[in-house]
N, C-alpha and C. Protein backbone atom coordinates (compact mmCIF):
# COMPACT_ATOMS: atom_id res chain seq x y z
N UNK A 1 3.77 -11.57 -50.19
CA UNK A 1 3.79 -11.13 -51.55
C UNK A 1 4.20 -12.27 -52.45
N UNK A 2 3.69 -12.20 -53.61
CA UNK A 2 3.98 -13.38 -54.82
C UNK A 2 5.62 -13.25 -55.34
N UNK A 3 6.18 -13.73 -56.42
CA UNK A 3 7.51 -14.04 -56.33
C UNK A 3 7.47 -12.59 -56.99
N UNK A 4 6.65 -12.99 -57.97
CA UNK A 4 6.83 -11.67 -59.28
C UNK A 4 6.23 -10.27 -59.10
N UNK A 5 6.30 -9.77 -57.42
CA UNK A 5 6.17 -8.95 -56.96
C UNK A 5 7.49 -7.96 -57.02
N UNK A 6 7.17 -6.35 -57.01
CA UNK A 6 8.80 -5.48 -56.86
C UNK A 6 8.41 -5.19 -55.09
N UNK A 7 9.66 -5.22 -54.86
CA UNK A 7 9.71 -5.38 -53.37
C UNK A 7 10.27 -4.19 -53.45
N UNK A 8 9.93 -3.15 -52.54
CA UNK A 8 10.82 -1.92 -51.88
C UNK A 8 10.67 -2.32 -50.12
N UNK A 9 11.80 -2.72 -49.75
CA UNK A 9 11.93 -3.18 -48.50
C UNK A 9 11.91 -1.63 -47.53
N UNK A 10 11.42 -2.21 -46.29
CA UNK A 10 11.24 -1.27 -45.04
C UNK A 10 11.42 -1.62 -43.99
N UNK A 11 12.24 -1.39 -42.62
CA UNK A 11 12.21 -1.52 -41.26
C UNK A 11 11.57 -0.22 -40.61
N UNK A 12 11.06 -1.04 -40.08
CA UNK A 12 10.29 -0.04 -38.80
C UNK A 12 11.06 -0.81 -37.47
N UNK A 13 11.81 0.63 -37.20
CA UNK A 13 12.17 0.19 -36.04
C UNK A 13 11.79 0.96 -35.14
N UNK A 14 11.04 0.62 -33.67
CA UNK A 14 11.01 1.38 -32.69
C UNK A 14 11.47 1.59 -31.21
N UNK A 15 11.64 2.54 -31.06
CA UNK A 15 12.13 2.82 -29.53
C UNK A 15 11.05 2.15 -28.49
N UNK A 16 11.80 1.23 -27.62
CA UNK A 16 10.29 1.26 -26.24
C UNK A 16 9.66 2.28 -26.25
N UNK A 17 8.12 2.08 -26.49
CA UNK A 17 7.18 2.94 -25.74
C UNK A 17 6.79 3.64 -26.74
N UNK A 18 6.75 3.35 -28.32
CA UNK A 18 6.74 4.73 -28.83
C UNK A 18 5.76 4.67 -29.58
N UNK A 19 4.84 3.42 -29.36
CA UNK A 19 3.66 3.17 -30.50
C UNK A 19 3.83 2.35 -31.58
N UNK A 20 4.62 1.59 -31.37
CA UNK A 20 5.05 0.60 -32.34
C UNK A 20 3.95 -0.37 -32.54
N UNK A 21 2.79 -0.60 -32.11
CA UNK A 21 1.75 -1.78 -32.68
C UNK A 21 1.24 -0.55 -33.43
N UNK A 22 0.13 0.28 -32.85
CA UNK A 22 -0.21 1.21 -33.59
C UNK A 22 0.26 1.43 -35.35
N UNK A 23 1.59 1.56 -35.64
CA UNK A 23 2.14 2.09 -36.60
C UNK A 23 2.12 0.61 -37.71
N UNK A 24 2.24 -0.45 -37.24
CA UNK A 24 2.44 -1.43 -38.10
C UNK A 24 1.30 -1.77 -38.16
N UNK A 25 0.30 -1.62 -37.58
CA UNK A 25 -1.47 -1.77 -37.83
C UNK A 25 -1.54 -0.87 -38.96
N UNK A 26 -1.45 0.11 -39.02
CA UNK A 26 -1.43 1.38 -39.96
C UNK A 26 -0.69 0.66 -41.18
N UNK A 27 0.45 0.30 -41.06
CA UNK A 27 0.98 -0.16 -42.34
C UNK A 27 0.95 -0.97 -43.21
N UNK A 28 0.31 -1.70 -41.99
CA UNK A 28 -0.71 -3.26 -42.53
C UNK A 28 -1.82 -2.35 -43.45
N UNK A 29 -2.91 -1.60 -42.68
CA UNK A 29 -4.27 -1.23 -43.18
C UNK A 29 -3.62 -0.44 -44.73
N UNK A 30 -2.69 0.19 -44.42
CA UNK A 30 -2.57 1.51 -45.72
C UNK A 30 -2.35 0.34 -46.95
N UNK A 31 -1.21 -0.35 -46.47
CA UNK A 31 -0.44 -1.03 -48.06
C UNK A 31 -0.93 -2.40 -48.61
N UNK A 32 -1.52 -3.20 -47.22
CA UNK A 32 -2.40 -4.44 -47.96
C UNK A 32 -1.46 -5.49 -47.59
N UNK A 33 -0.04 -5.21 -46.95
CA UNK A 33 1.37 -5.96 -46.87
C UNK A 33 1.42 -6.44 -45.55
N UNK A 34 1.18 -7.91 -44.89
CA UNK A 34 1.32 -8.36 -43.97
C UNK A 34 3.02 -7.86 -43.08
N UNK A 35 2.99 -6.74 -42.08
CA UNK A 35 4.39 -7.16 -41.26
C UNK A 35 5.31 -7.90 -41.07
N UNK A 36 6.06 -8.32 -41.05
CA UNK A 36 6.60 -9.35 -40.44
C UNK A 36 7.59 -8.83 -39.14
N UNK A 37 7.86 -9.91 -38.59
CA UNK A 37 8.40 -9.45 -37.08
C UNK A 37 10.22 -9.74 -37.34
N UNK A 38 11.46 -9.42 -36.72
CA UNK A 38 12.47 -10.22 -36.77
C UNK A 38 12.62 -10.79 -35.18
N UNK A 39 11.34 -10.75 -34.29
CA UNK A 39 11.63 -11.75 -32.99
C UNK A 39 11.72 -12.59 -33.01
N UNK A 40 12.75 -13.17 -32.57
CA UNK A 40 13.13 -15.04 -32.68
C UNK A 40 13.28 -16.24 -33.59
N UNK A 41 12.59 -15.30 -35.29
CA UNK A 41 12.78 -16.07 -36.03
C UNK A 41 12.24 -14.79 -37.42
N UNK A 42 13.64 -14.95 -38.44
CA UNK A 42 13.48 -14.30 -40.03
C UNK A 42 14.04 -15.56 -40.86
N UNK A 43 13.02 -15.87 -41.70
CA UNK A 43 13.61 -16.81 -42.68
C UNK A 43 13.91 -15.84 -43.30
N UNK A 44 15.11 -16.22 -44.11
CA UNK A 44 16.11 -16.10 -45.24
C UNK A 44 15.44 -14.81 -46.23
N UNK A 45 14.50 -15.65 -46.52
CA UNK A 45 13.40 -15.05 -47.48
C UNK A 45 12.35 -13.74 -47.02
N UNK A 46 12.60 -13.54 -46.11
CA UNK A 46 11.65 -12.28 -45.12
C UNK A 46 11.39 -11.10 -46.13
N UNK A 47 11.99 -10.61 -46.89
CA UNK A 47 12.26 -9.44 -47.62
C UNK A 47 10.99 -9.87 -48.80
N UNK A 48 11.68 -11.05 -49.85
CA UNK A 48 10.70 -11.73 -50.56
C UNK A 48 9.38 -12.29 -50.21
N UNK A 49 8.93 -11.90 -48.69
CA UNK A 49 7.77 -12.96 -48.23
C UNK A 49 6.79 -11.25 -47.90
N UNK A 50 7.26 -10.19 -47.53
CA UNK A 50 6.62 -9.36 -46.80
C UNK A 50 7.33 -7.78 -47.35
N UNK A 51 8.20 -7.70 -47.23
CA UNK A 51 8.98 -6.31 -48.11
C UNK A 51 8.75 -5.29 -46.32
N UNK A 52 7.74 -5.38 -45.50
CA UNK A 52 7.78 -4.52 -44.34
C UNK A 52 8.70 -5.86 -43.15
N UNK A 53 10.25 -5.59 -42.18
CA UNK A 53 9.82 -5.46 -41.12
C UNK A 53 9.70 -4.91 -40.00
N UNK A 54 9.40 -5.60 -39.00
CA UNK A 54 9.48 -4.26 -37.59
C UNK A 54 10.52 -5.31 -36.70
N UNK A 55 11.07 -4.18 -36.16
CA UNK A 55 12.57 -4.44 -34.86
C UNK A 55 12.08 -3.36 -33.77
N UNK A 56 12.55 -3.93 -32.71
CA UNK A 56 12.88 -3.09 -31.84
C UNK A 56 14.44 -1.72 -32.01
N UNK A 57 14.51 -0.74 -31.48
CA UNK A 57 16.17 -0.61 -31.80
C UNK A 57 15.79 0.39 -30.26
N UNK A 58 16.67 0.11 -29.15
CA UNK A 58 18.01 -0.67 -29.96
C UNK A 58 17.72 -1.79 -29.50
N UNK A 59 18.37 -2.92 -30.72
CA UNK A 59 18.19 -4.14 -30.80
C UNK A 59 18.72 -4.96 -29.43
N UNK A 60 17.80 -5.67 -29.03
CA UNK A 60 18.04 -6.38 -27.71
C UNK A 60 19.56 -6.97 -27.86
N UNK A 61 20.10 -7.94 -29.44
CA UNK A 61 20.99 -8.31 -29.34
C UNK A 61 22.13 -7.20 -29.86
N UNK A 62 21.93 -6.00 -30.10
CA UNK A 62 23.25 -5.34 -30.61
C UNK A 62 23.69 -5.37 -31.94
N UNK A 63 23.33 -6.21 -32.86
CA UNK A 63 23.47 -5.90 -34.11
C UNK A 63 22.46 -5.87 -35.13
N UNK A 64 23.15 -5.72 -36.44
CA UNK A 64 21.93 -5.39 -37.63
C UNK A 64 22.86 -6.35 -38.86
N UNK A 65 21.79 -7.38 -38.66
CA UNK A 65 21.82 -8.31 -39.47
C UNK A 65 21.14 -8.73 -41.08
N UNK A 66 20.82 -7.55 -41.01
CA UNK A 66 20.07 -7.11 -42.73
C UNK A 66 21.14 -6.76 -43.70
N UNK A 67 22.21 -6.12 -43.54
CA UNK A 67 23.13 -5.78 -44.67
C UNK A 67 22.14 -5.03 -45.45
N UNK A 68 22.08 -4.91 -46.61
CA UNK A 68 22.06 -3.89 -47.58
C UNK A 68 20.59 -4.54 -48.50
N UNK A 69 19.97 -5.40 -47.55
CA UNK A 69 18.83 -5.83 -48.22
C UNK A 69 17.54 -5.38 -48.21
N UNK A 70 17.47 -3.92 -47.17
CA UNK A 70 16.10 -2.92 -47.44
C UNK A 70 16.54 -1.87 -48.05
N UNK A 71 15.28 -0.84 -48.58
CA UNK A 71 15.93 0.44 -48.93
C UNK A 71 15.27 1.31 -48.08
N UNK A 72 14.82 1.64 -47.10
CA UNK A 72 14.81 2.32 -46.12
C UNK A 72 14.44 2.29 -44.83
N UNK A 73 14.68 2.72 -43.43
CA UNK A 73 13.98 2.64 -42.05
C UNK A 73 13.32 4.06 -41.75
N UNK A 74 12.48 3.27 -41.24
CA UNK A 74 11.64 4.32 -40.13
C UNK A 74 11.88 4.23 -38.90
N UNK A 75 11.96 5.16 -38.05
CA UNK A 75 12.42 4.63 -36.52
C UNK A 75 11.69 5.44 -36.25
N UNK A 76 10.93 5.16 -35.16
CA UNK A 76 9.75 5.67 -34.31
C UNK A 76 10.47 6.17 -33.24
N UNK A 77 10.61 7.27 -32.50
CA UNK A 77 10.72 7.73 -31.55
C UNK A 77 9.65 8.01 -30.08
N UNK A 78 9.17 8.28 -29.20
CA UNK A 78 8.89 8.90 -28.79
C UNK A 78 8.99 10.30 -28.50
N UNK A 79 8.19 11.48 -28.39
CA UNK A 79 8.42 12.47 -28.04
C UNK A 79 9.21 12.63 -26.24
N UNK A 80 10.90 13.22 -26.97
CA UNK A 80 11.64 13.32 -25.30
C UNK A 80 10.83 13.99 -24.47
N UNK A 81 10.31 14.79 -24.44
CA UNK A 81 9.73 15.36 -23.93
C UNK A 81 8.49 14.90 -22.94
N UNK A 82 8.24 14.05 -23.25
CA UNK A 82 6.91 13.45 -22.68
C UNK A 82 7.44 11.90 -22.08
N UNK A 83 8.62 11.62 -21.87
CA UNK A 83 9.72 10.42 -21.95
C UNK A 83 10.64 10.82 -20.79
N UNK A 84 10.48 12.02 -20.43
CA UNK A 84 11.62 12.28 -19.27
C UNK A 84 10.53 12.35 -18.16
């Protein structure tokens, strides 16, 4: 996104197994807004560059290093049911 874009930030976070490419393909196609990933590397600027990203949760390393800089998550579940 350009500078002089309004950003409403989003994590998509998903559980193993739960369709997580699927959903960020979708979010790509619906909004026009390239993903971004936080594996192995978020510049600074991630929020200002993309406004979507996707995590795993729970997070391989255990914390949440965003603070107060999205305004909402999605967390993908799988159905338990189909998981046990």
């Amino acid at each position: 996104l350009g500078s002089d874009a309004e950003v409403f930030g989003t994590i998509l976070a998903g559980y193993p197994a739960s369709g997580m490419r699927l959903t960020w393909q979708h979010a790509e196609g619906l909004t026009g807004i390239k993903v971004g990933d936080d594996y192995n590397y978020v510049p600074p600027d991630a929020l200002q560059r993309t406004g979507i990203i996707k995590t795993q949760y729970p997070h391989l390393e255990g914390i949440w290093s965003w603070g107060d800089k999205f305004d909402q998550v999605l967390l993908l579940v799988r159905n338990p049911r189909h998981a046990l």
